[in-house]
Protein backbone atom coordinates (compact mmCIF):
# COMPACT_ATOMS: atom_id res chain seq x y z
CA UNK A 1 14.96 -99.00 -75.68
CA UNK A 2 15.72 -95.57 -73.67
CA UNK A 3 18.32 -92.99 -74.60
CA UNK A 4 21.25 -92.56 -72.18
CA UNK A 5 23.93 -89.80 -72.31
CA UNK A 6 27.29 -90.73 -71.21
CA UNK A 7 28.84 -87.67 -70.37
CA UNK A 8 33.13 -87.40 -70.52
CA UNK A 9 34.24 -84.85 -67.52
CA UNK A 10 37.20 -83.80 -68.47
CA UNK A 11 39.79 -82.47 -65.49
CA UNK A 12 40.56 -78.56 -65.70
CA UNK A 13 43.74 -77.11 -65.65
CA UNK A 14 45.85 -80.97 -66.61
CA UNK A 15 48.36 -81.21 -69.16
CA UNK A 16 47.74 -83.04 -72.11
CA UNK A 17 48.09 -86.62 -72.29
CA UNK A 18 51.13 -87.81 -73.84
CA UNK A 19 50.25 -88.69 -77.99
CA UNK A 20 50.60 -92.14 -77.38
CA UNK A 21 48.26 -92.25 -74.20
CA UNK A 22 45.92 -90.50 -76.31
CA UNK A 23 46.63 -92.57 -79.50
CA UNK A 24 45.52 -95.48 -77.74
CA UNK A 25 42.66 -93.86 -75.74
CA UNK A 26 40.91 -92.97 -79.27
CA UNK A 27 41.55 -96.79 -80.55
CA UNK A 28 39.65 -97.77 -77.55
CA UNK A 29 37.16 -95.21 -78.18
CA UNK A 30 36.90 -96.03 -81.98
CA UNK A 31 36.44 -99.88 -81.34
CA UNK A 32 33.50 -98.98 -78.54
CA UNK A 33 31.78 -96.82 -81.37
CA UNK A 34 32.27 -99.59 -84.07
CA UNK A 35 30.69 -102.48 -81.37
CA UNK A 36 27.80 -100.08 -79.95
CA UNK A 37 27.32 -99.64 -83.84
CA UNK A 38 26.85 -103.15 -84.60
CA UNK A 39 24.59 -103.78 -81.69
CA UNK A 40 22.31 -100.73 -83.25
CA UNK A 41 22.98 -99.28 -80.02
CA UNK A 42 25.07 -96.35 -81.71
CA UNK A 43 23.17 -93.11 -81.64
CA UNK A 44 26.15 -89.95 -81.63
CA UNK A 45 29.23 -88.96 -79.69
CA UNK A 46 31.99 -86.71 -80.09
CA UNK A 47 34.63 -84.41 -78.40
CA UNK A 48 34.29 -80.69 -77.42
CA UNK A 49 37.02 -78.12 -77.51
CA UNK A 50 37.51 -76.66 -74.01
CA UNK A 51 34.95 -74.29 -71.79
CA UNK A 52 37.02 -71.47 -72.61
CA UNK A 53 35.42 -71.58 -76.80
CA UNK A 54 32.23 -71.55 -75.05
CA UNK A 55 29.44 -69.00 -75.67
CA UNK A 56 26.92 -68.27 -73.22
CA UNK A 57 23.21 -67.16 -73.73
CA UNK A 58 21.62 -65.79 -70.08
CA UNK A 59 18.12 -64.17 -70.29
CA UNK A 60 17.67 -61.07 -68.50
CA UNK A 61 14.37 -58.47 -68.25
CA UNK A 62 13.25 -60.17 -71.68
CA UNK A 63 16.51 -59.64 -73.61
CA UNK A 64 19.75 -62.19 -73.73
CA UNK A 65 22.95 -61.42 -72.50
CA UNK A 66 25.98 -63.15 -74.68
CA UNK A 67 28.90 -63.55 -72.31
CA UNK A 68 32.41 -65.34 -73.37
CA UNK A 69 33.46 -68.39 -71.49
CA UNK A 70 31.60 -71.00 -69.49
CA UNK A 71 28.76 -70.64 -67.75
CA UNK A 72 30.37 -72.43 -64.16
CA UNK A 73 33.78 -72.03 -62.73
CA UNK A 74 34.46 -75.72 -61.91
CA UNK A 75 37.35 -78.54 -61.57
CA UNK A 76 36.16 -80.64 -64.12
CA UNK A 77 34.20 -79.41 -67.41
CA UNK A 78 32.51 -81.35 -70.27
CA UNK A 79 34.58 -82.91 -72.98
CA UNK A 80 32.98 -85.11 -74.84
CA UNK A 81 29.19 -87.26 -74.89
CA UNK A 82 27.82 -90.25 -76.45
CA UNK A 83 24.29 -91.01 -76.48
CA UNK A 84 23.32 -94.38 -76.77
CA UNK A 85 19.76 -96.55 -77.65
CA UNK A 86 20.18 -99.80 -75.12
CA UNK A 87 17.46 -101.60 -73.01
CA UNK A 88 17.75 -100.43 -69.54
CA UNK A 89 20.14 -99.11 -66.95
CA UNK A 90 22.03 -101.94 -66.44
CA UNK A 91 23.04 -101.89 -70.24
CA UNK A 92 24.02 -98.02 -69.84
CA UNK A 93 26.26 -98.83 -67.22
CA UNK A 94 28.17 -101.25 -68.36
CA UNK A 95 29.14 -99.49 -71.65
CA UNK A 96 29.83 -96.37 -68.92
CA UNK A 97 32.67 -98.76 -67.76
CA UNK A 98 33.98 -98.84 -70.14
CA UNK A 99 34.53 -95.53 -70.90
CA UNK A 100 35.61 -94.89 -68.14
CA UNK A 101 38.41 -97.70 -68.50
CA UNK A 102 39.44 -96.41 -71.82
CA UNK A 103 39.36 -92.80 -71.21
CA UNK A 104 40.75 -93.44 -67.55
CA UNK A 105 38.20 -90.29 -67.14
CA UNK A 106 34.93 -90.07 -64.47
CA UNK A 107 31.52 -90.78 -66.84
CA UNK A 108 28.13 -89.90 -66.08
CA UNK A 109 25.51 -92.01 -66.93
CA UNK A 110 22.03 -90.05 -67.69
CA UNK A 111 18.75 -91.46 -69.18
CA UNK A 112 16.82 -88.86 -71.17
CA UNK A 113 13.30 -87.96 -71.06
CA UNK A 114 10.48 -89.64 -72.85
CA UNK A 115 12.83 -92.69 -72.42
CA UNK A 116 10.97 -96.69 -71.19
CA UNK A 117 11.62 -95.44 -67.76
CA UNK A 118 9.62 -92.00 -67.40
């Protein structure tokens, strides 16, 4: 089994989704956590508040600079992961799809190291 993290880019700058979009979105969401559960394929996942609560930590000349906000200007930002414990590739993908479909949001698909493929 290898470790994949499917990665939720969230668009900057939209409006939210409507509450029942987003109503059913999470039903979608919470039925693909309960089956990747009861495969044992289930490892974490949750939301993130937006780049603008972020914190960032930038060494410089041996000491750390804290700065406010996110590290990149960018269109789309992270918000949200699940990692997953499936087979192969193939598997990763197809439960990417389907995040995608139920989020109607771009996923990346990323094995981690130390996984069957490295």
């Amino acid at each position: 089994m290898t470790l994949y993290l499917l990665s939720i880019h969230q668009p900057q700058g939209e409006l939210p989704p409507e509450p029942e979009f987003l109503a059913d979105v999470m039903r979608q969401l919470g039925e693909l956590r309960d089956e990747l559960a009861s495969t044992g394929s289930w490892v974490f996942g949750q939301g993130l508040h937006g780049p603008e609560t972020a914190t960032v930590l930038r060494p410089r000349d041996g000491e750390v600079l804290i700065t406010d906000g996110p590290f990149v200007e960018g269109k789309e930002y992270l918000g949200g992961i699940t990692i997953i414990d499936v087979p192969d590739l193939d598997a990763a993908l197809r439960w990417g799809r389907r995040y995608a479909l139920a989020t109607t949001l771009p996923i990346e698909v990323r094995p981690f190291h130390g996984g069957a493929g490295d």
